[in-house]
PDB file of N, CA and C in Angstrom:
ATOM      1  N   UNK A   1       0.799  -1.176   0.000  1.00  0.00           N
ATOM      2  CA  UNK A   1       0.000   0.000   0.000  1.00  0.00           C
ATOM      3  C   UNK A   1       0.852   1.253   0.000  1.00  0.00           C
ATOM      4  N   UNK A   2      -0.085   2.697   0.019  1.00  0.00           N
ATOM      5  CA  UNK A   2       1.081   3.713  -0.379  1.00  0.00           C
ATOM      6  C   UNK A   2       0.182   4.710   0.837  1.00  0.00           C
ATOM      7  N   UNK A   3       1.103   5.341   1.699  1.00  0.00           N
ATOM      8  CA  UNK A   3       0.739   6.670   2.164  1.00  0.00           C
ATOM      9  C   UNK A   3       0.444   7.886   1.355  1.00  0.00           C
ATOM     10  N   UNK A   4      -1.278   7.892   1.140  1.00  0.00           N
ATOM     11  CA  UNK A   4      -0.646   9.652   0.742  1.00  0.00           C
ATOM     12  C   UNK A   4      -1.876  10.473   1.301  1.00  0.00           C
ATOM     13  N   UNK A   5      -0.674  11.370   1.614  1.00  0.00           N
ATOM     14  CA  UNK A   5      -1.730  12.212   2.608  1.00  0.00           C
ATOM     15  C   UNK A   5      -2.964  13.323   1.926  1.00  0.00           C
ATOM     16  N   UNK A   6      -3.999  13.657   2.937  1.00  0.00           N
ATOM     17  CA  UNK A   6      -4.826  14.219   2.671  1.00  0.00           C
ATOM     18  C   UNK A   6      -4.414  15.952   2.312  1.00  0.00           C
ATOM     19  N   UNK A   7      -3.151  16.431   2.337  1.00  0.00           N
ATOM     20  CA  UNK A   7      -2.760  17.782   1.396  1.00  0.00           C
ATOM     21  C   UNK A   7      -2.345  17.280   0.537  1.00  0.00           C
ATOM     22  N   UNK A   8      -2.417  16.324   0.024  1.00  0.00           N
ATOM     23  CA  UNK A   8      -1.727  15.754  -1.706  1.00  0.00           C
ATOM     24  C   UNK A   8      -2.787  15.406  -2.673  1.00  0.00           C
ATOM     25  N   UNK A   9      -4.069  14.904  -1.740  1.00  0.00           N
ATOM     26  CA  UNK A   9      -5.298  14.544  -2.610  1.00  0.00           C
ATOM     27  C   UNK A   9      -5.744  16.172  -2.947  1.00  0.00           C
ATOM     28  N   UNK A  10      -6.128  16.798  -2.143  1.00  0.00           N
ATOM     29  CA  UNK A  10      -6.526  18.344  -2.012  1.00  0.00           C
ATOM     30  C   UNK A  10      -6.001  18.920  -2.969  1.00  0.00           C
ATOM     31  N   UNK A  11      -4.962  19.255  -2.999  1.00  0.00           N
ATOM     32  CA  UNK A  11      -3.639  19.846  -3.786  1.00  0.00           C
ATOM     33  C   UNK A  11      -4.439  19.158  -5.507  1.00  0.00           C
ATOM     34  N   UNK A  12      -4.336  17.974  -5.837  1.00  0.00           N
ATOM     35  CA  UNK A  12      -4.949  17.545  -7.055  1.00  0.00           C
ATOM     36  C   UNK A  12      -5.836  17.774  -7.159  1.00  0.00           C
ATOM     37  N   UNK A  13      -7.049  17.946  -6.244  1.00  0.00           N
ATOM     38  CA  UNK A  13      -8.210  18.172  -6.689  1.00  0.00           C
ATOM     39  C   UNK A  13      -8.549  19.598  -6.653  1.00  0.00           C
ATOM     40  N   UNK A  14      -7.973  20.550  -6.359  1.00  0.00           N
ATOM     41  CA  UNK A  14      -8.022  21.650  -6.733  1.00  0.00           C
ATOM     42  C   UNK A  14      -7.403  22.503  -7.623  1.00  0.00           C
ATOM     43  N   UNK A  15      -6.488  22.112  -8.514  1.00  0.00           N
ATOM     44  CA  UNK A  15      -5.386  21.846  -9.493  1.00  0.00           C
ATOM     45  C   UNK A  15      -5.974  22.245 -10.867  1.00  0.00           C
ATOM     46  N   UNK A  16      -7.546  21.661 -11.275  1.00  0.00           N
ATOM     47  CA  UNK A  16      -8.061  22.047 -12.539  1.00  0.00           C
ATOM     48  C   UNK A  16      -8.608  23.694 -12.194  1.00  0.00           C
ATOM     49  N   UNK A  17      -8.576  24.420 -13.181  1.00  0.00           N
ATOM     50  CA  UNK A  17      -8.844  25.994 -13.041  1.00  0.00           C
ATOM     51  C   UNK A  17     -10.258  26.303 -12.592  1.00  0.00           C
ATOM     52  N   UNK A  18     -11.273  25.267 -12.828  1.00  0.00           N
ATOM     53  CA  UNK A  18     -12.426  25.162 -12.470  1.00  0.00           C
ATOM     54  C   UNK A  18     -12.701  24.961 -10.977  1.00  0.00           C
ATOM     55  N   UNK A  19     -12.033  24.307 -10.448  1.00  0.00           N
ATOM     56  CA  UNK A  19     -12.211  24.010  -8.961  1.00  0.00           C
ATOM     57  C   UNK A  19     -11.656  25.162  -7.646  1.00  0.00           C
ATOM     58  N   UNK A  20     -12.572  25.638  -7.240  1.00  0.00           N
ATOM     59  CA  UNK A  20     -12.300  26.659  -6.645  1.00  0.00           C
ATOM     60  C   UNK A  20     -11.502  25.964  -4.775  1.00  0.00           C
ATOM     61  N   UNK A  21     -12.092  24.954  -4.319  1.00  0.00           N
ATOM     62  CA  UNK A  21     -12.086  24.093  -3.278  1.00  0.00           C
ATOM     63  C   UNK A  21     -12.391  22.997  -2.955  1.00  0.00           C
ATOM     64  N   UNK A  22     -11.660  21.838  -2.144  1.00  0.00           N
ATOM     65  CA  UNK A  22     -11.888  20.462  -1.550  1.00  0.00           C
ATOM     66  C   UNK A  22     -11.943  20.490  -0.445  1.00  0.00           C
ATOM     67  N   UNK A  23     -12.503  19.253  -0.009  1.00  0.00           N
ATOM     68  CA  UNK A  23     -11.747  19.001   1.635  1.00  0.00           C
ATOM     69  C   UNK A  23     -11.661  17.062   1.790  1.00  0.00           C
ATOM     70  N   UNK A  24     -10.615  16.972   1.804  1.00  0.00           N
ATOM     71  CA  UNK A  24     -10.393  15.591   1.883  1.00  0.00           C
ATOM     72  C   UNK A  24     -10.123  14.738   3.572  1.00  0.00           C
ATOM     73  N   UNK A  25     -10.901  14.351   3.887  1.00  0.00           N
ATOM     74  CA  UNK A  25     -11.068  13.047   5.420  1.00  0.00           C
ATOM     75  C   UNK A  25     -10.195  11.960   5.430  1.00  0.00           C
ATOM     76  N   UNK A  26      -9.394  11.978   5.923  1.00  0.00           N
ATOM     77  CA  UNK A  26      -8.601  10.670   6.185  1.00  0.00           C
ATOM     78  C   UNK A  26      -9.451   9.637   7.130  1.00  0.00           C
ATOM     79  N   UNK A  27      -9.459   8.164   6.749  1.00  0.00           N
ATOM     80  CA  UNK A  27     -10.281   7.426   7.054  1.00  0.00           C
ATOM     81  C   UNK A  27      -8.943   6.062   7.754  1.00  0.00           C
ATOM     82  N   UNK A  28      -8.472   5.859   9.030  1.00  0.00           N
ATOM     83  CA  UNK A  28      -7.505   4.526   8.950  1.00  0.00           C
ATOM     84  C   UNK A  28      -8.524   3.737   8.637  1.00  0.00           C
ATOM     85  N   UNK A  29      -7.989   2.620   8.590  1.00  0.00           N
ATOM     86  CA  UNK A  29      -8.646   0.884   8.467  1.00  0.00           C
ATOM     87  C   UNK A  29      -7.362  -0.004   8.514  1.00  0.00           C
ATOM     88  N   UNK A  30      -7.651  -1.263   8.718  1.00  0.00           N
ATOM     89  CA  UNK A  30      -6.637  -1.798   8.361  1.00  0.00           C
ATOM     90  C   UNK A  30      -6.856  -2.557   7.274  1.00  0.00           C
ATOM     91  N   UNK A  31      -5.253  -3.067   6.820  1.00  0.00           N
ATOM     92  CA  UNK A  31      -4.997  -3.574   5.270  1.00  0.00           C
ATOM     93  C   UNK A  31      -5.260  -4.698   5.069  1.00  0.00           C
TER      94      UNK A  31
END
């Protein structure tokens, strides 16, 4: 599996010129 944190999803999803804002939830579980 891969760590990636919830300012890296954000960061992409706000990235297209259209998207003004996100907010991304980190959820653990196990693997």
């Amino acid at each position: 599996g891969h760590h990636i944190g919830t300012a890296e999803v954000e960061s992409a999803l706000v990235s297209p010129p259209k998207s003004a804002e996100a907010a991304v939830v980190g959820v653990e579980h196990e693997v």
